[in-house]
C-alpha atoms as a PDB file:
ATOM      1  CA  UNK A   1      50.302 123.247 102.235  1.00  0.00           C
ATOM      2  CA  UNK A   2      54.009 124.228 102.565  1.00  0.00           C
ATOM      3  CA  UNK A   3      55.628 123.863 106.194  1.00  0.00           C
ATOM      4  CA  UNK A   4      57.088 126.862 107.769  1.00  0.00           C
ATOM      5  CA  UNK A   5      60.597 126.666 108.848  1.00  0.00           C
ATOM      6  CA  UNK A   6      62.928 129.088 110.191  1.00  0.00           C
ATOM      7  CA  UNK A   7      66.995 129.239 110.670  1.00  0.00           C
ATOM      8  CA  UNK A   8      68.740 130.418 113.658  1.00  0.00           C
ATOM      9  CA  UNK A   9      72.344 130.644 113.924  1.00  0.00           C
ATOM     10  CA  UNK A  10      74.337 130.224 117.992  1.00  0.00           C
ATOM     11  CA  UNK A  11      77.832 131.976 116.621  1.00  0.00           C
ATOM     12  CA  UNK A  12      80.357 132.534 120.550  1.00  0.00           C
ATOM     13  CA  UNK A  13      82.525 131.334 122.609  1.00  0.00           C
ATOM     14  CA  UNK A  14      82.516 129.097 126.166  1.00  0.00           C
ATOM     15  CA  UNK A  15      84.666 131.481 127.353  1.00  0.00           C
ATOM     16  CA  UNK A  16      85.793 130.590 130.861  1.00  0.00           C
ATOM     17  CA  UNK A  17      85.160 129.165 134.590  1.00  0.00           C
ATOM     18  CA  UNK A  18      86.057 130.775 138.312  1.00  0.00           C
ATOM     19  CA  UNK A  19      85.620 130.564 141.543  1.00  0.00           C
ATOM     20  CA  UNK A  20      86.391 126.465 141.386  1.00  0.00           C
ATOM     21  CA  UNK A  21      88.548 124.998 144.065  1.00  0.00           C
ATOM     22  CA  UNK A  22      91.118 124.600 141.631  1.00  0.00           C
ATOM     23  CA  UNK A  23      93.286 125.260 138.602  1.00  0.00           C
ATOM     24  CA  UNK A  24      93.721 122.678 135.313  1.00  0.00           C
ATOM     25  CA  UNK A  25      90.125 123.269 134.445  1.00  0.00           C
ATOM     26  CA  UNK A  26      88.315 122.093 131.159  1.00  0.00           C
ATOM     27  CA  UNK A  27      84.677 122.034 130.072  1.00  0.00           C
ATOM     28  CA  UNK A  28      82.495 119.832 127.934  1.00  0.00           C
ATOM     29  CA  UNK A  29      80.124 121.085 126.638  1.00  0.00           C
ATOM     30  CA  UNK A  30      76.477 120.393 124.786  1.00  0.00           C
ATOM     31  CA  UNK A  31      74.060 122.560 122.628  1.00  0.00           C
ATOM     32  CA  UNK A  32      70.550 120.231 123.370  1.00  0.00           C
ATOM     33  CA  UNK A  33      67.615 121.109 121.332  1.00  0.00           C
ATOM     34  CA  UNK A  34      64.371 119.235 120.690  1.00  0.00           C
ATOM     35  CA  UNK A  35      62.130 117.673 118.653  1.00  0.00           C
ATOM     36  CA  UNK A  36      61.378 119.903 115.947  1.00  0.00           C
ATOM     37  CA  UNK A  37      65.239 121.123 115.591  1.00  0.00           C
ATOM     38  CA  UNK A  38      67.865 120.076 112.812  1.00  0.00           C
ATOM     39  CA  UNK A  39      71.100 120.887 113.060  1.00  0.00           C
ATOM     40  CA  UNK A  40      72.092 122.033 109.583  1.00  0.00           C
ATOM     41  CA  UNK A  41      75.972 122.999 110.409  1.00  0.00           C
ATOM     42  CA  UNK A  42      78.556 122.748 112.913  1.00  0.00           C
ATOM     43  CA  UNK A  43      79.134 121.181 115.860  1.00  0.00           C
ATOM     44  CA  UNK A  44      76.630 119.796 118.284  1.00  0.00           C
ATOM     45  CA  UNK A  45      79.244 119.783 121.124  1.00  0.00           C
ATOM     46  CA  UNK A  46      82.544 119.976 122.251  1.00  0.00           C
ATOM     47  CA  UNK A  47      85.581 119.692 124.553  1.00  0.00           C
ATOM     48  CA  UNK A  48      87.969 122.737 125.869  1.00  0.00           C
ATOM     49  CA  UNK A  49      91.401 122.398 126.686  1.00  0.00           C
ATOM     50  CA  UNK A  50      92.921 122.596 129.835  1.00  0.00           C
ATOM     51  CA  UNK A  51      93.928 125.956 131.216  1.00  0.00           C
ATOM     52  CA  UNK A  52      96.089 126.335 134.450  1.00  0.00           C
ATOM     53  CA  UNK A  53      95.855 130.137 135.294  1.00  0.00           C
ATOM     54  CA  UNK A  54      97.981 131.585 138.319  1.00  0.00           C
ATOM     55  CA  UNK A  55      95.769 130.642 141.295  1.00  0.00           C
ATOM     56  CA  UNK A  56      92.686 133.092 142.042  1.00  0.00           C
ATOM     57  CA  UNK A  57      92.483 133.773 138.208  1.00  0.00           C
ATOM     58  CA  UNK A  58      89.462 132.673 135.900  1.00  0.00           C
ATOM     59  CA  UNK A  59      89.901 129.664 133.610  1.00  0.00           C
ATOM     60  CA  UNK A  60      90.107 131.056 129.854  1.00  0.00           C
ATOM     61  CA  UNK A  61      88.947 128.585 127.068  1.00  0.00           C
ATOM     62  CA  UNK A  62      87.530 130.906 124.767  1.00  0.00           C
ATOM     63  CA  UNK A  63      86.768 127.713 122.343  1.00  0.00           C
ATOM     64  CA  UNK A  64      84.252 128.652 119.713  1.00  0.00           C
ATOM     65  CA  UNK A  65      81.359 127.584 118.772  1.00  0.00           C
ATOM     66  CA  UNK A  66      78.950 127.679 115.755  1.00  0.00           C
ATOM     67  CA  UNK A  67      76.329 125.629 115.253  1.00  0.00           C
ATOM     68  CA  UNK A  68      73.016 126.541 112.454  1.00  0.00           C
ATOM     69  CA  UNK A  69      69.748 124.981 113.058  1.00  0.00           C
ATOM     70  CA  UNK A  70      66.888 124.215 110.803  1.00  0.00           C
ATOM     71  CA  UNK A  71      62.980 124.626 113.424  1.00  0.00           C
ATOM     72  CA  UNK A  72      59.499 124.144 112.598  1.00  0.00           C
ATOM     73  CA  UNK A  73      58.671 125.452 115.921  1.00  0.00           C
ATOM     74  CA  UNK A  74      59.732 127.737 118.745  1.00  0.00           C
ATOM     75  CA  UNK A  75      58.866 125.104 121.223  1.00  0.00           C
ATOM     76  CA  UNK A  76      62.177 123.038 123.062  1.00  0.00           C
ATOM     77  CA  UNK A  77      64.785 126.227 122.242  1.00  0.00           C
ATOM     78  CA  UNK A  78      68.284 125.165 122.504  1.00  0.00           C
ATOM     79  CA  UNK A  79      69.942 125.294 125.732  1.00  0.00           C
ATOM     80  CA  UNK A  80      73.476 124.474 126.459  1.00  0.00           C
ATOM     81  CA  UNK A  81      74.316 122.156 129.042  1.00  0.00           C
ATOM     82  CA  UNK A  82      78.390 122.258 130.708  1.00  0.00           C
ATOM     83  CA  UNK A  83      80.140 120.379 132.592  1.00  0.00           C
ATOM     84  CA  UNK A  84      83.562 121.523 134.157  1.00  0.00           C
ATOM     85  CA  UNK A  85      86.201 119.465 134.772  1.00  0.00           C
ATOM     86  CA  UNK A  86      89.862 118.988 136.482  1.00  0.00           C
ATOM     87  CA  UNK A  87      92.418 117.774 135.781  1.00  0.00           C
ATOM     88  CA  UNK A  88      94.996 116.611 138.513  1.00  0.00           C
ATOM     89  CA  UNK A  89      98.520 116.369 137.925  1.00  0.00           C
ATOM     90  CA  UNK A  90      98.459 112.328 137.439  1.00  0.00           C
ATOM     91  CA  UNK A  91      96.436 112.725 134.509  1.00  0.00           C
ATOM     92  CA  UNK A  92      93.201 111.988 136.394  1.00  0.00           C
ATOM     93  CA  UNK A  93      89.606 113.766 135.332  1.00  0.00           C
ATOM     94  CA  UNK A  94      87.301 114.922 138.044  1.00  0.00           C
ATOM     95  CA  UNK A  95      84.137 116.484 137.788  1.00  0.00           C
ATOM     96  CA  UNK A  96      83.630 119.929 139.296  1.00  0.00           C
ATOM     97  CA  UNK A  97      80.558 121.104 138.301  1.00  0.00           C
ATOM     98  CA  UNK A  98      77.712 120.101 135.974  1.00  0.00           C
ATOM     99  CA  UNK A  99      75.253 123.362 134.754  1.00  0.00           C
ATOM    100  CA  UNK A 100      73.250 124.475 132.086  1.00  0.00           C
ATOM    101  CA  UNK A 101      72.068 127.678 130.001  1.00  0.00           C
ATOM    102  CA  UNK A 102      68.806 128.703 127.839  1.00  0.00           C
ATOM    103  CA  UNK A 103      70.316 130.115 124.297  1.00  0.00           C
ATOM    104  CA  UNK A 104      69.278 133.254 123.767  1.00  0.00           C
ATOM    105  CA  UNK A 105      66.538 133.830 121.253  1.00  0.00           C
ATOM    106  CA  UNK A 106      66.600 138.057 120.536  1.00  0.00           C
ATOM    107  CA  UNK A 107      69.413 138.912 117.584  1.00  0.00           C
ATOM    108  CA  UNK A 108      72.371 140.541 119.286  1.00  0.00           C
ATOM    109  CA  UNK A 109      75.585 140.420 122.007  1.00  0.00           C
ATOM    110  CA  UNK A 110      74.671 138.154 125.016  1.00  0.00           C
ATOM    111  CA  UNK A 111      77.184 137.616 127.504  1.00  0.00           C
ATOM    112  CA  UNK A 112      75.344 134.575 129.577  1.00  0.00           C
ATOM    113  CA  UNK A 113      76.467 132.964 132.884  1.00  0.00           C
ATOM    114  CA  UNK A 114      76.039 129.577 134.072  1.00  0.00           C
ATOM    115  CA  UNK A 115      75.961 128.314 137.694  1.00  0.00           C
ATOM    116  CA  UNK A 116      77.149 124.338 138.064  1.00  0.00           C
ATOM    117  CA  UNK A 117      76.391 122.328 140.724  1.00  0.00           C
ATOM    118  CA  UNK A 118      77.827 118.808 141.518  1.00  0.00           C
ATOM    119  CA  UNK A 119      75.449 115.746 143.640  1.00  0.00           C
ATOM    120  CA  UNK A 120      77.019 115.326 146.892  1.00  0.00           C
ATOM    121  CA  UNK A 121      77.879 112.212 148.368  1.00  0.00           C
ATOM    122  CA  UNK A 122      77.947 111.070 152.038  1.00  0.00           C
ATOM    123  CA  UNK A 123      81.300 112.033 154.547  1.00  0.00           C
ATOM    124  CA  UNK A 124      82.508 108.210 153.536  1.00  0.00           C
ATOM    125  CA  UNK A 125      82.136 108.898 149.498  1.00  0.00           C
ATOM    126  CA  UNK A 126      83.529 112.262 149.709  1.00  0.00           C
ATOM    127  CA  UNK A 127      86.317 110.674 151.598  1.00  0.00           C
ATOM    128  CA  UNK A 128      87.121 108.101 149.180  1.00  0.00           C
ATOM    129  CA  UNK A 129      86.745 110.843 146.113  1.00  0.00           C
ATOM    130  CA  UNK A 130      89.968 112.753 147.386  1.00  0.00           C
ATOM    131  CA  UNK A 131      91.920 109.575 147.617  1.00  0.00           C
ATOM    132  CA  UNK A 132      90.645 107.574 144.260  1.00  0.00           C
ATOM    133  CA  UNK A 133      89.403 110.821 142.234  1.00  0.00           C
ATOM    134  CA  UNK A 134      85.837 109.540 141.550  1.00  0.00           C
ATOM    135  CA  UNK A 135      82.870 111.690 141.253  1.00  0.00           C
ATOM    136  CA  UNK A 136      79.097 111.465 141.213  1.00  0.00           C
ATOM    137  CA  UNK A 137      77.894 112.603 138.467  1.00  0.00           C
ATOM    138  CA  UNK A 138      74.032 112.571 137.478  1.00  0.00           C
ATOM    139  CA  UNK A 139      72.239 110.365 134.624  1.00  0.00           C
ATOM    140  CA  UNK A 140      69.240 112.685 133.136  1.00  0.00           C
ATOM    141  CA  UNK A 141      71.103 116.666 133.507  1.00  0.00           C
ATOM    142  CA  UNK A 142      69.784 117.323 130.429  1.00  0.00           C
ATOM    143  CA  UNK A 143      66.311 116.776 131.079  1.00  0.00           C
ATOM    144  CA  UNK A 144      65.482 118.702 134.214  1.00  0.00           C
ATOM    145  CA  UNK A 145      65.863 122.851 135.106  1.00  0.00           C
ATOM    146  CA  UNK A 146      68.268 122.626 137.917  1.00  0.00           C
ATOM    147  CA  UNK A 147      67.125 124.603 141.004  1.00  0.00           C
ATOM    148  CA  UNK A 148      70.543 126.409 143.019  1.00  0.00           C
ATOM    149  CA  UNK A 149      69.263 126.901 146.498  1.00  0.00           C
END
């Protein structure tokens, strides 16, 4: 008995990020699929550069990406987890936002938007984040749908 297989090709861009606090933003980035998917080409994930607009303006990366999988099933479709970073001007990361997306799985243009969301810490941790730039970030983001309220 022969398995069934089929190929699907993610071929676009992470293209940008507003509406952060501020500018010198860059995004990592993550195409997660699961059991049953093989990456066959590309690039599993990835790292923007930095882009410093005028302030008010959207972040513009427009780094590619394209990535062809191998599936035996439909089951665990790819999704593509973000986060968005900034960069101060010492140098220093910090993490803005954390998010993730559902691939699309109709042929065609899809123009997809992702909203982030970061853990917050208490008054004293947020306090000692603008002074030593570290953020809480979040083991498992990955794993679990993420609910905006």
């Amino acid at each position: 008995r022969r398995e069934l297989t089929m190929e699907v090709h993610f071929i676009g861009e992470v293209y940008g990020a507003r509406g952060f606090p501020d500018t010198s933003l860059f995004c990592k980035w993550e195409i997660v699929a699961g059991d049953g998917w093989t990456l066959l080409e590309g690039v599993r994930e990835g790292q923007t550069q930095v882009d410093t607009p005028i302030e008010g303006e959207t972040s513009v990366w427009c780094h590619p990406v394209d990535v062809h999988y191998k599936a035996i099933t439909v089951a665990n479709w790819p999704k593509l987890k973000l986060s968005v970073w900034h960069r101060d001007s010492f140098g220093r990361n910090e993490l803005y936002g954390y998010g993730f997306s559902h691939l699309p799985c109709a042929a065609g243009y899809h123009a997809l938007e992702c909203a982030t969301w970061r853990p917050k810490g208490s008054f004293f941790e947020e306090l000692t984040c603008e002074f030593i730039v570290v953020s809480f970030r979040c083991s498992c983001i990955a794993a679990q749908p993420i609910s905006l309220a």
